[in-house]
Protein backbone atom coordinates (compact mmCIF):
# COMPACT_ATOMS: atom_id res chain seq x y z
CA UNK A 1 -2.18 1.26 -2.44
CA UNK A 2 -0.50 2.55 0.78
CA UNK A 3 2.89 2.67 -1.08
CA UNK A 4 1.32 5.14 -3.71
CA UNK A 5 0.04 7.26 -0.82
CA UNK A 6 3.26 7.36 0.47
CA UNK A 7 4.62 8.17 -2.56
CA UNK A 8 1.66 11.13 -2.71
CA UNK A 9 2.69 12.66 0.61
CA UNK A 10 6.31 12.82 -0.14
CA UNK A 11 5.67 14.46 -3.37
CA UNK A 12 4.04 16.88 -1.99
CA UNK A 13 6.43 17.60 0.65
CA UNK A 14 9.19 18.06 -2.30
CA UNK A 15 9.69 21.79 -4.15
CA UNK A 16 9.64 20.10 -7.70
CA UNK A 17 7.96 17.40 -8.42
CA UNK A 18 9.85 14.35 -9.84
CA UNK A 19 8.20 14.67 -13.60
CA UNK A 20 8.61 18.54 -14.34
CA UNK A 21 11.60 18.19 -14.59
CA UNK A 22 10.91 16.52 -17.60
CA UNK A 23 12.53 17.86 -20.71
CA UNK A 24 9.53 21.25 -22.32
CA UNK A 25 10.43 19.26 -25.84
CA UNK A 26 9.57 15.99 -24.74
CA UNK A 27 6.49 14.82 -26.50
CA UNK A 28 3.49 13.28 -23.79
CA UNK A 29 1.29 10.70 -24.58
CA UNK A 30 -1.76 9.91 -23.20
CA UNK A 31 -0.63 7.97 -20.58
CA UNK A 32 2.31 10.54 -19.75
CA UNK A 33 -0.36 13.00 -19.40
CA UNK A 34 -2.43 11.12 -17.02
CA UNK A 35 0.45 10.04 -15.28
CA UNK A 36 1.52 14.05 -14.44
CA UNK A 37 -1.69 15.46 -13.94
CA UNK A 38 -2.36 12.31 -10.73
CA UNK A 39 1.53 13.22 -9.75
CA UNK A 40 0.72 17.05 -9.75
CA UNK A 41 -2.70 17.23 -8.77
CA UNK A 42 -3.52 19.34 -4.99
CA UNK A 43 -6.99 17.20 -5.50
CA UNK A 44 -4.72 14.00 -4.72
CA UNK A 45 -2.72 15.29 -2.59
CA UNK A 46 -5.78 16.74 0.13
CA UNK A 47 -6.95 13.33 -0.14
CA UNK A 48 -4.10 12.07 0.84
CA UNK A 49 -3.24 14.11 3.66
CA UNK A 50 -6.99 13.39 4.78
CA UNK A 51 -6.20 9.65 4.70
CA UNK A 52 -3.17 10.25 7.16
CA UNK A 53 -5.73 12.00 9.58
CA UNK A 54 -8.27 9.15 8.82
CA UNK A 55 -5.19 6.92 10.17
CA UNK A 56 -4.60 9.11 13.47
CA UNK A 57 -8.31 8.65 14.22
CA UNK A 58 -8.23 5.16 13.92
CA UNK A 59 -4.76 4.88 16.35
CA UNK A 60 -6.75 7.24 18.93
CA UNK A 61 -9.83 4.69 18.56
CA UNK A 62 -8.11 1.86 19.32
CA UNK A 63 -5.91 3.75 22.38
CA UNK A 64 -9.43 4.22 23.98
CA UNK A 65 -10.05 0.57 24.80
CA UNK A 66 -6.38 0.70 27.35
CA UNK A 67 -6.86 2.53 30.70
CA UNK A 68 -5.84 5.90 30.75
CA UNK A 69 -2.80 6.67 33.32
CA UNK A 70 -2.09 9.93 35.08
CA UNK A 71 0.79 11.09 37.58
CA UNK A 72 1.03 14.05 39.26
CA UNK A 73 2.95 15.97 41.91
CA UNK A 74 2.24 19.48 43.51
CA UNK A 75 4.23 21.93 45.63
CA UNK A 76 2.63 24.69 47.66
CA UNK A 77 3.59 26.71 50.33
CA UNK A 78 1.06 28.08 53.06
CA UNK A 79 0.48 31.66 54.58
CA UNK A 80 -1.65 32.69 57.48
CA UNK A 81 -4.52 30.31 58.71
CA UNK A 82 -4.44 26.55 57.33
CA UNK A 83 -5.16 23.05 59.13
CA UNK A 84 -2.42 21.41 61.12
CA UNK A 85 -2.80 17.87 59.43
CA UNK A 86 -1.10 16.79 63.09
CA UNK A 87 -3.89 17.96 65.06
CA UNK A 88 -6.50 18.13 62.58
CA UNK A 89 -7.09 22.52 63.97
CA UNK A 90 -6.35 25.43 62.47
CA UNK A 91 -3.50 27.58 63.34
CA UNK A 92 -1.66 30.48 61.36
CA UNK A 93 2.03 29.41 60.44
CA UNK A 94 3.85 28.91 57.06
CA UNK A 95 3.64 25.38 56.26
CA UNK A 96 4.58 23.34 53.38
CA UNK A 97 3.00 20.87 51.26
CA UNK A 98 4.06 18.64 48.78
CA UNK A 99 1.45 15.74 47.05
CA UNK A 100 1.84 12.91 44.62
CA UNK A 101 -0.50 11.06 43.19
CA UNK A 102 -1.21 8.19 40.45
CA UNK A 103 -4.51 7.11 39.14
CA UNK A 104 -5.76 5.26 36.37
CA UNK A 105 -9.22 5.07 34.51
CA UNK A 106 -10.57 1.68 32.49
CA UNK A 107 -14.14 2.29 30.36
CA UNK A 108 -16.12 -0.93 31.55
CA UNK A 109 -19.18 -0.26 29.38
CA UNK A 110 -20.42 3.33 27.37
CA UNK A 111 -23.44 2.17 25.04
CA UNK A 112 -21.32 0.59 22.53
CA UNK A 113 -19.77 4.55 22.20
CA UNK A 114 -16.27 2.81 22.04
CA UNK A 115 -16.68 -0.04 19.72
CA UNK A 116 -18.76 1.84 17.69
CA UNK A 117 -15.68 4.20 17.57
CA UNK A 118 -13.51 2.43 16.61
CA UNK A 119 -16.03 0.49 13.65
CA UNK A 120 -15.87 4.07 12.48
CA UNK A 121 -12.42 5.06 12.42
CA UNK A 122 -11.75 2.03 10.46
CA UNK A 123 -14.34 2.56 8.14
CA UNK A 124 -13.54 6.03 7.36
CA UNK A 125 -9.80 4.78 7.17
CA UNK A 126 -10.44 2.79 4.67
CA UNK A 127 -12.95 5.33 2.79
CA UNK A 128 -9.71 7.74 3.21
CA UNK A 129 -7.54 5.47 0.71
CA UNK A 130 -10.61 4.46 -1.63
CA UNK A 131 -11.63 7.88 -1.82
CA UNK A 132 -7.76 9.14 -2.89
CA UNK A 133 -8.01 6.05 -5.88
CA UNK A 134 -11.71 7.65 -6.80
CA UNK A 135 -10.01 10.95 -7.26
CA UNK A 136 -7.03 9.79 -8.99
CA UNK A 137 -9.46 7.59 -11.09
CA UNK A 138 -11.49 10.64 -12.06
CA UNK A 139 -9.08 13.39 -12.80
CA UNK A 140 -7.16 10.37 -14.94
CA UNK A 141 -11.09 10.18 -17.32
CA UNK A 142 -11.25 14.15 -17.44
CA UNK A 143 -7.67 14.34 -18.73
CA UNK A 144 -8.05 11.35 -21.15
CA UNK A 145 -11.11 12.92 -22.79
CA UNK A 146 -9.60 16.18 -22.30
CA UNK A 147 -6.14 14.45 -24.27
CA UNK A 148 -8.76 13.29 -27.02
CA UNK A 149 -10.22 16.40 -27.91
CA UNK A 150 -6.69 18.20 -27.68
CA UNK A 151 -5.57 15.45 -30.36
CA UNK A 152 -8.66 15.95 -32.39
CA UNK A 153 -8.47 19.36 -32.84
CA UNK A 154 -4.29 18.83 -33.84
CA UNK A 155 -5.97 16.98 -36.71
CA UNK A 156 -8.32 19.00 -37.80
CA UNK A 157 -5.72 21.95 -37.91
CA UNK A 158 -3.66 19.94 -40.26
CA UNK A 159 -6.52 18.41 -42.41
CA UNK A 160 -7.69 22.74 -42.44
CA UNK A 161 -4.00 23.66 -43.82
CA UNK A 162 -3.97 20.86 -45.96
CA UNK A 163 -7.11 22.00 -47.45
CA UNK A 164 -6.19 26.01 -47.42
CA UNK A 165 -2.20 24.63 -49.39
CA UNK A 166 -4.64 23.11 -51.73
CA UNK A 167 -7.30 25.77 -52.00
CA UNK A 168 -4.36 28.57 -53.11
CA UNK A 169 -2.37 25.72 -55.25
CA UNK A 170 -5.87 25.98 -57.46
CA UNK A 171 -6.03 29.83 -56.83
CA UNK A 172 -2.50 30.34 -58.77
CA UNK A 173 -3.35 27.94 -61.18
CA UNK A 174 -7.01 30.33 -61.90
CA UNK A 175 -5.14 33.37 -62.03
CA UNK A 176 -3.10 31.96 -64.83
CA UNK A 177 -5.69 30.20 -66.85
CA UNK A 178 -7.22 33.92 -66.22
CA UNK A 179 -5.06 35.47 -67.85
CA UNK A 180 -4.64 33.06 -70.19
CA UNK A 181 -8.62 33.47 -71.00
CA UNK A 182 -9.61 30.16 -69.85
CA UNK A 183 -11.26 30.97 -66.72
CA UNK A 184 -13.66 33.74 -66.14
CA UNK A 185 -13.58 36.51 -63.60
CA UNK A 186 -16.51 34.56 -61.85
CA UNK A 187 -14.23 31.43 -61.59
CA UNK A 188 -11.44 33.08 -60.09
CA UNK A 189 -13.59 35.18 -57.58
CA UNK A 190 -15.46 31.65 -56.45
CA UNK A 191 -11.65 30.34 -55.86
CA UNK A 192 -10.61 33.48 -53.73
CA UNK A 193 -13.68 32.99 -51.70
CA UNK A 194 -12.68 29.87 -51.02
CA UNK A 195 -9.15 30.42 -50.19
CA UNK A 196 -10.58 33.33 -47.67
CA UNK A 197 -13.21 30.40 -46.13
CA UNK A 198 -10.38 28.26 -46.06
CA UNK A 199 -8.35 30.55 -43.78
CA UNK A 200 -10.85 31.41 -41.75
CA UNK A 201 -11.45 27.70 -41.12
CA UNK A 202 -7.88 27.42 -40.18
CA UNK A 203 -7.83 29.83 -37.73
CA UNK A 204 -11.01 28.89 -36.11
CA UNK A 205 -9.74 25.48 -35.79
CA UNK A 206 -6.82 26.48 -34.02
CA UNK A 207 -8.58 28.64 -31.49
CA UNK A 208 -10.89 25.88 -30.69
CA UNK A 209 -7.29 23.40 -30.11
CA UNK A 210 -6.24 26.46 -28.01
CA UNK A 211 -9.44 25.98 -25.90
CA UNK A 212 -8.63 22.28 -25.78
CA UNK A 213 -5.21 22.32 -24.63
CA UNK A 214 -5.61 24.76 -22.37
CA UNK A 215 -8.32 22.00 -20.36
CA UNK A 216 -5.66 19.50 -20.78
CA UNK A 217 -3.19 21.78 -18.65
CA UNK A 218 -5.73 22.80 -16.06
CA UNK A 219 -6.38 18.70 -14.99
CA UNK A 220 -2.44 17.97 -15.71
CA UNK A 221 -1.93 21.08 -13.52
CA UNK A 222 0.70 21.82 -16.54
CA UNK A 223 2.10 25.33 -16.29
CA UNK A 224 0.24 27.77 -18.59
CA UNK A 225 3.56 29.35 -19.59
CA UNK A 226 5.29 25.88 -20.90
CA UNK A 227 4.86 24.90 -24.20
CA UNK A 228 3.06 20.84 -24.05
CA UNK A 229 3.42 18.92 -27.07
CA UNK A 230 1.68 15.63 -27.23
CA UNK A 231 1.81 12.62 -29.46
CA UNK A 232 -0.88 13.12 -32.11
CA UNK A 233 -0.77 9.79 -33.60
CA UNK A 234 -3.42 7.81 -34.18
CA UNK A 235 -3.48 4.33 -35.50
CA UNK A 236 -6.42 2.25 -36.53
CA UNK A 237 -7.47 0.32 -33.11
CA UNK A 238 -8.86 -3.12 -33.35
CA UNK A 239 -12.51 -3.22 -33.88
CA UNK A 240 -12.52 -6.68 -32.49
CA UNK A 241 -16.67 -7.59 -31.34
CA UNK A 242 -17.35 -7.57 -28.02
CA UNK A 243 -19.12 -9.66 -25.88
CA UNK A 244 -19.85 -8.43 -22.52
CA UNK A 245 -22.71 -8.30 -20.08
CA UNK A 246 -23.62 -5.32 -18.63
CA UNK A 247 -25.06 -7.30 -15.84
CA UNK A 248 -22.03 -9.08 -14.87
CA UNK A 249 -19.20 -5.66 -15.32
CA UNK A 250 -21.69 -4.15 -12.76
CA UNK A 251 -21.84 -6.86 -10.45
CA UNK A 252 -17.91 -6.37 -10.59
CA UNK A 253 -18.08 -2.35 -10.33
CA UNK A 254 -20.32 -2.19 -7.56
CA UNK A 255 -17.64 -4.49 -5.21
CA UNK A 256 -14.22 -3.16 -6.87
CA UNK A 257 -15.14 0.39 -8.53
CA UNK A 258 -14.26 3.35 -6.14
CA UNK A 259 -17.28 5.30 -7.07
CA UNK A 260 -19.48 2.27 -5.74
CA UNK A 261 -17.28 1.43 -2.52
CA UNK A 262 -17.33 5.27 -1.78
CA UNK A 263 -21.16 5.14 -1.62
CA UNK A 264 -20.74 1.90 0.52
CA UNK A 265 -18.57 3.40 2.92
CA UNK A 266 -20.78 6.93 3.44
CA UNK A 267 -23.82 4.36 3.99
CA UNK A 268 -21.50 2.23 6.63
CA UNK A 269 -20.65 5.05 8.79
CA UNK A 270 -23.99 6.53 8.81
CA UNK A 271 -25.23 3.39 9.79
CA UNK A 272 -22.53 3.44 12.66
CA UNK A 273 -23.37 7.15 13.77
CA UNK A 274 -26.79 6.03 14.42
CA UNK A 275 -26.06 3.04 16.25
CA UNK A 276 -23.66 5.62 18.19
CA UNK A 277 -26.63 8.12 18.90
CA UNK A 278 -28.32 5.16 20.15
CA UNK A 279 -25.61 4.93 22.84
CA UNK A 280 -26.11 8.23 24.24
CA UNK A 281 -28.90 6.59 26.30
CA UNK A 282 -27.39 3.63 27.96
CA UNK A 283 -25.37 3.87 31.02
CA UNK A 284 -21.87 4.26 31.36
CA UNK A 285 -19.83 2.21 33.48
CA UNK A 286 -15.80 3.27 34.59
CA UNK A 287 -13.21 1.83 36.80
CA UNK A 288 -10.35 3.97 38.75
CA UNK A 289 -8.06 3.53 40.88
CA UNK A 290 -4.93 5.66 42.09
CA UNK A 291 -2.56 5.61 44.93
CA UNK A 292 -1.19 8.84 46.76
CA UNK A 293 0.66 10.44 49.00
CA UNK A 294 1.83 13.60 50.90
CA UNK A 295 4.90 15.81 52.84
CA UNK A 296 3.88 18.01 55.50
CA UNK A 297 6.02 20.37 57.34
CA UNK A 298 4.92 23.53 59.38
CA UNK A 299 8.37 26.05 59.13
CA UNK A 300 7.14 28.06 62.32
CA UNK A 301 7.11 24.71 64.44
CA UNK A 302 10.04 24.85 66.70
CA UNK A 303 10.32 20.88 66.38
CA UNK A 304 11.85 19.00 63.58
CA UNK A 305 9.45 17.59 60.93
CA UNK A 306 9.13 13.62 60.20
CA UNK A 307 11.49 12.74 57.63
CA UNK A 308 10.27 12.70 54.21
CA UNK A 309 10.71 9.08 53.35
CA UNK A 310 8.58 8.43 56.50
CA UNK A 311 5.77 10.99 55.65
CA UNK A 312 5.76 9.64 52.08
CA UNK A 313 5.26 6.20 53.44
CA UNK A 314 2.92 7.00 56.02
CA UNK A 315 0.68 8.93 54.42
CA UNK A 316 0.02 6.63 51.60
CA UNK A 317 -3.56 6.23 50.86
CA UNK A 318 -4.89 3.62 47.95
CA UNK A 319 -8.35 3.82 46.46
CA UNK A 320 -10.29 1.60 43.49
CA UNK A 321 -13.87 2.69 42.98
CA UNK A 322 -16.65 1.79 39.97
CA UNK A 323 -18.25 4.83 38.56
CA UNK A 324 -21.85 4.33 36.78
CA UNK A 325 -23.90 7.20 35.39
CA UNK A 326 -27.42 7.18 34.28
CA UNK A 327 -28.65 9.67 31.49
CA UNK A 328 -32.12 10.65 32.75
CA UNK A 329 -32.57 13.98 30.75
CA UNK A 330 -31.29 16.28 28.51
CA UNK A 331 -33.62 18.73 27.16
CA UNK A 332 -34.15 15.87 24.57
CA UNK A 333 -30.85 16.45 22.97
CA UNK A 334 -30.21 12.69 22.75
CA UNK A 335 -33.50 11.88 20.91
CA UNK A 336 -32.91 14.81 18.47
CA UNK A 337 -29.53 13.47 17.62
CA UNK A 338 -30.65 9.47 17.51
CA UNK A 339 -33.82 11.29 14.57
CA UNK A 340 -31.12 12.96 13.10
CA UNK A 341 -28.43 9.82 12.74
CA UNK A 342 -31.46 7.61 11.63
CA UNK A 343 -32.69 10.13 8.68
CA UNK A 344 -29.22 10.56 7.68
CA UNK A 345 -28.74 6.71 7.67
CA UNK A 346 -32.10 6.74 5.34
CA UNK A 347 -30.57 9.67 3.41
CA UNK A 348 -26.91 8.26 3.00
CA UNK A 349 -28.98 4.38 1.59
CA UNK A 350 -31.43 6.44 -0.85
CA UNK A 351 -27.73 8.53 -2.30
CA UNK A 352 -26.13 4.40 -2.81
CA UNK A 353 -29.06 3.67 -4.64
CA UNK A 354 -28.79 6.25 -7.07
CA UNK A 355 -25.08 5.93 -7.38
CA UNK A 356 -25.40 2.16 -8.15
CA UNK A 357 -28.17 3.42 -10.61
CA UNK A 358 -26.03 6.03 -12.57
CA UNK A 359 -22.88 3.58 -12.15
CA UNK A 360 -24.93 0.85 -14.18
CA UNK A 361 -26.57 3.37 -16.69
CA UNK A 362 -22.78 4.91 -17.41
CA UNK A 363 -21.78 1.29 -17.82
CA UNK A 364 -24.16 0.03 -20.35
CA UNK A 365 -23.70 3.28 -21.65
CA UNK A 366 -19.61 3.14 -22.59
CA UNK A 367 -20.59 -0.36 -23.87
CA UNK A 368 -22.74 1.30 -26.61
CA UNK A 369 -20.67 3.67 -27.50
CA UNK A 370 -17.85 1.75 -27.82
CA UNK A 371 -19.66 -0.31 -30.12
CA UNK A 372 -21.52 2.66 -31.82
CA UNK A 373 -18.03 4.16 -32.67
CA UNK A 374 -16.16 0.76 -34.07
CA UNK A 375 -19.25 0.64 -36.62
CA UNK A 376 -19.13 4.50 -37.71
CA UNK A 377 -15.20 4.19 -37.99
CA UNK A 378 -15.46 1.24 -40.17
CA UNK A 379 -17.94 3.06 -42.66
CA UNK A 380 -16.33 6.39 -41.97
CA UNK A 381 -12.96 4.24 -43.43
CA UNK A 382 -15.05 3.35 -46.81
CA UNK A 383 -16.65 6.53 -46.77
CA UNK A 384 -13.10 8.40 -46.86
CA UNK A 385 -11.70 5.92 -49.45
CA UNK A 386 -14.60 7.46 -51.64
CA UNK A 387 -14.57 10.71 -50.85
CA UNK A 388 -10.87 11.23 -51.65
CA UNK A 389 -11.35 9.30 -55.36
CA UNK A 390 -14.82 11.57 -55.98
CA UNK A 391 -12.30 14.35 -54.78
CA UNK A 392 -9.49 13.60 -57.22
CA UNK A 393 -12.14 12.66 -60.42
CA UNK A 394 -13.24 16.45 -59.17
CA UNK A 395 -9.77 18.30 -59.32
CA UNK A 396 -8.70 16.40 -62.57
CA UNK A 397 -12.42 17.25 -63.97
CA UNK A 398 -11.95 21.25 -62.85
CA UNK A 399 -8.49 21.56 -64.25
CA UNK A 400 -9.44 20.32 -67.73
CA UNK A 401 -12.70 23.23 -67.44
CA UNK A 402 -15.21 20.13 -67.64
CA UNK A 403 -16.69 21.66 -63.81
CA UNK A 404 -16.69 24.43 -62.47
CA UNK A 405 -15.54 25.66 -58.30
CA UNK A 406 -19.15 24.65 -56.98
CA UNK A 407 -18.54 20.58 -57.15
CA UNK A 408 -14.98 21.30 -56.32
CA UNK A 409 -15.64 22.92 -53.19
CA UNK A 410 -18.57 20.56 -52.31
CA UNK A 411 -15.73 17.21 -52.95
CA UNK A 412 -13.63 19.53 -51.00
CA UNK A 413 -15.55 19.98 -48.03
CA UNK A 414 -16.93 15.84 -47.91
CA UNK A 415 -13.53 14.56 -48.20
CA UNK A 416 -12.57 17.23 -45.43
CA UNK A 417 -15.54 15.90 -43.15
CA UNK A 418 -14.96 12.79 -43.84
CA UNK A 419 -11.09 12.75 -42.63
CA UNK A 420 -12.24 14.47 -39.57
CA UNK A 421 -14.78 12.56 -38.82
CA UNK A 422 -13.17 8.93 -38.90
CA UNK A 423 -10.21 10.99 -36.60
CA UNK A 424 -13.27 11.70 -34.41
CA UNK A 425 -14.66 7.90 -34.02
CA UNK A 426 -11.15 6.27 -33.66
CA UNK A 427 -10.52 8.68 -30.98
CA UNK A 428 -13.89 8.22 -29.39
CA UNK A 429 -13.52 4.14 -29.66
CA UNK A 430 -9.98 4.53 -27.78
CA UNK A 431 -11.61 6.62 -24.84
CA UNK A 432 -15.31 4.47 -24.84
CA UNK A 433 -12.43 1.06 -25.35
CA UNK A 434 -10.58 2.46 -22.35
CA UNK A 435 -13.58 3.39 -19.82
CA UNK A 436 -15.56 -0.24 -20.74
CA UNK A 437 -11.83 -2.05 -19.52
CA UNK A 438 -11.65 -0.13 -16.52
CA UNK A 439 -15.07 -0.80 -14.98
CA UNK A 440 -13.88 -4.04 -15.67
CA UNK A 441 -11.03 -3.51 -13.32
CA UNK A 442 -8.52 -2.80 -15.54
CA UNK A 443 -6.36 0.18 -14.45
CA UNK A 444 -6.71 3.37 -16.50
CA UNK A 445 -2.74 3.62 -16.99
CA UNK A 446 -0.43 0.89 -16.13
CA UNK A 447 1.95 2.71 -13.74
C-alpha cells in the first residue's frame, strides 16, 4: 500500500499523467476505466498528500520523547551607564559583551500528553493510508455502476435502431402493397406512426447514453472534449449458486473493509483525545540543564582585558534543575475540554455503530441482488427466445395480410423489452457479482 501512495504522489507531481497518453481510439473496459479514473482522480491524490502530513506528525511525535538541545551566542556592545562585572558598580564606559550558552530540556512526565501523542499520530497515520484505499475503493463502485449504465444505454441505442431499420423495412414494403391495393390508407398511416415512435425512441435513447457517459467522465476525470469509447460487450456470466453467509462476509468486512476500519480509527483517536484532555490536569514534570559562558571587556579601561580563552574559561557557569508545574485553575477551560473529548468519544462510538449497521445491511443486500438478478436473467433468456419466435410468427403473419400493425407493434415492442431487459440483469449480476467478491476481500480491479 505505501508503494501505491508513492506511486499517487509522483503522479501528481507529473504534467501528464502516465495513462492519457493513451491512444483517443483505444477502446476501455471496465477495468481500464476504473483503473484511470483512481490514476486521475484529485480525490486520491488530497488523500494522499494528507497521508504524507499524517507521516510528519507521527516523526514530530516520536522526536518529542528526545531532549530538546539549544545553542546560542550573543554580541552586544554597551553605551553610557552599565555594571562593571569586575567590581560588581556601575560606571559609564563602552564595554563589550559577548555570551554563549547551551541548554537542554528532557519531558520527565506531562499527563500521558506525550504518549498519548504519539498513540495518535500513529493512529491517524494509519487512518491516512486506509482512508486513501476507502476513496480509491469508492470512486472505483461509482465508476463501475456508472460503466454499467453507460454500456446499457449503448445497447439499447442499437436494439432502438435495430427496431427503427426494421420499422421503415415494413414501411416501404406498405407503401407498395398500397399502391398495389393490398393495404389500406389506415395500414400505412399505423406503420408511419410507428416509424415516427421509433425515431423518437432512438433519439431519446441516445440522450439518456449521453447523460450516462458524461457521469462516467466526471469519476474517470476523462476530458469532456475526448471522444471515450468503451467495450460494450457483454457475455452471459456464470449463474453459478451461491452459498455465502452474510454473517461470516461481515465478520470479514468489519476487520479488512476500509469503510469499517475508517469508523474504527475516528472512534480510536477520539478515544485518545479524551484520554489527552484528561492530561491537562496532572502535573508536568521537566529536566534542564545548560552550561554557559561570557567575554567582558570595558574599551575605555586604560588596562588590557583578560584574554578571551581565560574569560571563556573562567566564567563558565553549569546548571541542572527539575521543573514541576501544578494546574490549579483555568477558568474551567480544562473541564470544558475533558466534557467535550468525552461526548465526542460517545459521538464518534454511536457513528461506528451505524456504519457497521449500514455496512451489514449493504452486504446482505448485494447478496440478494446478485441472486435476484441471476434468476431474472435466466427467465429473461427464455423469455427472449419467445419473444423473438412470437415476433417472427408476427412479421410472417402481417406480410401475408392475416394481422394487421396493432400485434405487430405489440411483438415489436415485447421482443424490444425483452432484449433490453436481459442486457439490464446481466449487467446488474456483473456489478451485484463484483461488490459481493469485494466485501469478501477481493480487490475491485486486479492492478
Amino acid at each position: 500500500m505505501k508503494k501505491i501512495v508513492t506511486h499517487i504522489i509522483l503522479l501528481s507531481s507529473s504534467v501528464i499523467p502516465a495513462i492519457s497518453l493513451q491512444s483517443q481510439e483505444a477502446t476501455m473496459s471496465m477495468d481500464d476505466c476504473i483503473r484511470y479514473a483512481v490514476e486521475n482522480s484529485p480525490g486520491v491524490r488530497r488523500a494522499a498528500y494528507t497521508y504524507d502530513t499524517y507521516k510528519s506528525e507521527y516523526t514530530n511525535a516520536v522526536g518529542a520523547f528526545f531532549p530538546s538541545l539549544t545553542v546560542g551566542a550573543s554580541a552586544q556592545y554597551n553605551f553610557g551607564r552599565a555594571v562593571d562585572p569586575e567590581t560588581n558598580t556601575y560606571i559609564n564606559t563602552t564595554t563589550f559583551n559577548n555570551n554563549y550558552e547551551s541548554s537542554a530540556s528532557l519531558p520527565i512526565f506531562r499527563g500521558g500528553q506525550l504518549v498519548n501523542q504519539w498513540r495518535l499520530a500513529k493512529n491517524n497515520r494509519q487512518m491516512g493510508l486506509n482512508d486513501i484505499q476507502k476513496i480509491m475503493d469508492d470512486l472505483s463502485l461509482n465508476t463501475m455502476e456508472a460503466y454499467a449504465n453507460a454500456v446499457y444505454y449503448q445497447g439499447t441505442i442499437r436494439y432502438a435502431a435495430e427496431k427503427l431499420e426494421e420499422s421503415r423495412r415494413n414501411l416501404h414494403k406498405t407503401r407498395r402493397q398500397e399502391e398495389l391495393g393490398l393495404k389500406g390508407r389506415a395500414d400505412l398511416a399505423q406503420i408511419e406512426a410507428t416509424v415516427a415512435a421509433d425515431d423518437y425512441l432512438l433519439a431519446h435513447q441516445q440522450n439518456l447514453c449521453n447523460a450516462a457517459m458524461l457521469k462516467l467522465k466526471e469519476y474517470m476525470n476523462y476530458p469532456y472534449d475526448r471522444e471515450l469509447l468503451i467495450d460494450t460487450a457483454t457475455p452471459a456470466p456464470d449463474y453459478a449458486p451461491h452459498t455465502e453467509s452474510v454473517i461470516e462476509i461481515f465478520n470479514y468486512a468489519q476487520a479488512h473493509n476500509p469503510t469499517a476500519r475508517q469508523a474504527a480509527y475516528q472512534t480510536k483517536a477520539a478515544h485518545i483525545r479524551h484520554l489527552m484532555a484528561k492530561g491537562k490536569m496532572f502535573p508536568t514534570i521537566s529536566l534542564s540543564a545548560g552550561i554557559y559562558t561570557s567575554y567582558y571587556e570595558n574599551l575605555m579601561a586604560a588596562a588590557d582585558p583578560l584574554s578571551f580563552n581565560a574569560q571563556f574559561k573562567n566564567n563558565r557557569g553549569e546548571y541542572i534543575s527539575l521543573n514541576i508545574r501544578i494546574p490549579i485553575l483555568d477558568g474551567m477551560n480544562t473541564i470544558t475540554d475533558v466534557r467535550r473529548a468525552r461526548n465526542n468519544m460517545r459521538i464518534a462510538v454511536e457513528q461506528q455503530s451505524e456504519v457497521l449497521r449500514q455496512l451489514e445491511t449493504a452486504i446482505e443486500q448485494s447478496i440478494l441482488d446478485r441472486n435476484s438478478y441471476a434468476k431474472e436473467s435466466i427467465q429473461m433468456e427464455k423469455k427472449l427466445a419467445a419473444d423473438e419466435i412470437a415476433y417472427q410468427l408476427t412479421l410472417r403473419k402481417y406480410e401475408e395480410g392475416l394481422t394487421g400493425n396493432l400485434e405487430l407493434q405489440s411483438a415489436s415492442n415485447a421482443l424490444l423489452e425483452s432484449k433490453a431487459s436481459l442486457l439490464q440483469c446481466r449487467l446488474m449480476y456483473i456489478l451485484k457479482a463484483r461488490q459481493v467478491e469485494y466485501y469478501k476481500g477481493k480487490k475491485i480491479t486486479e492492478n
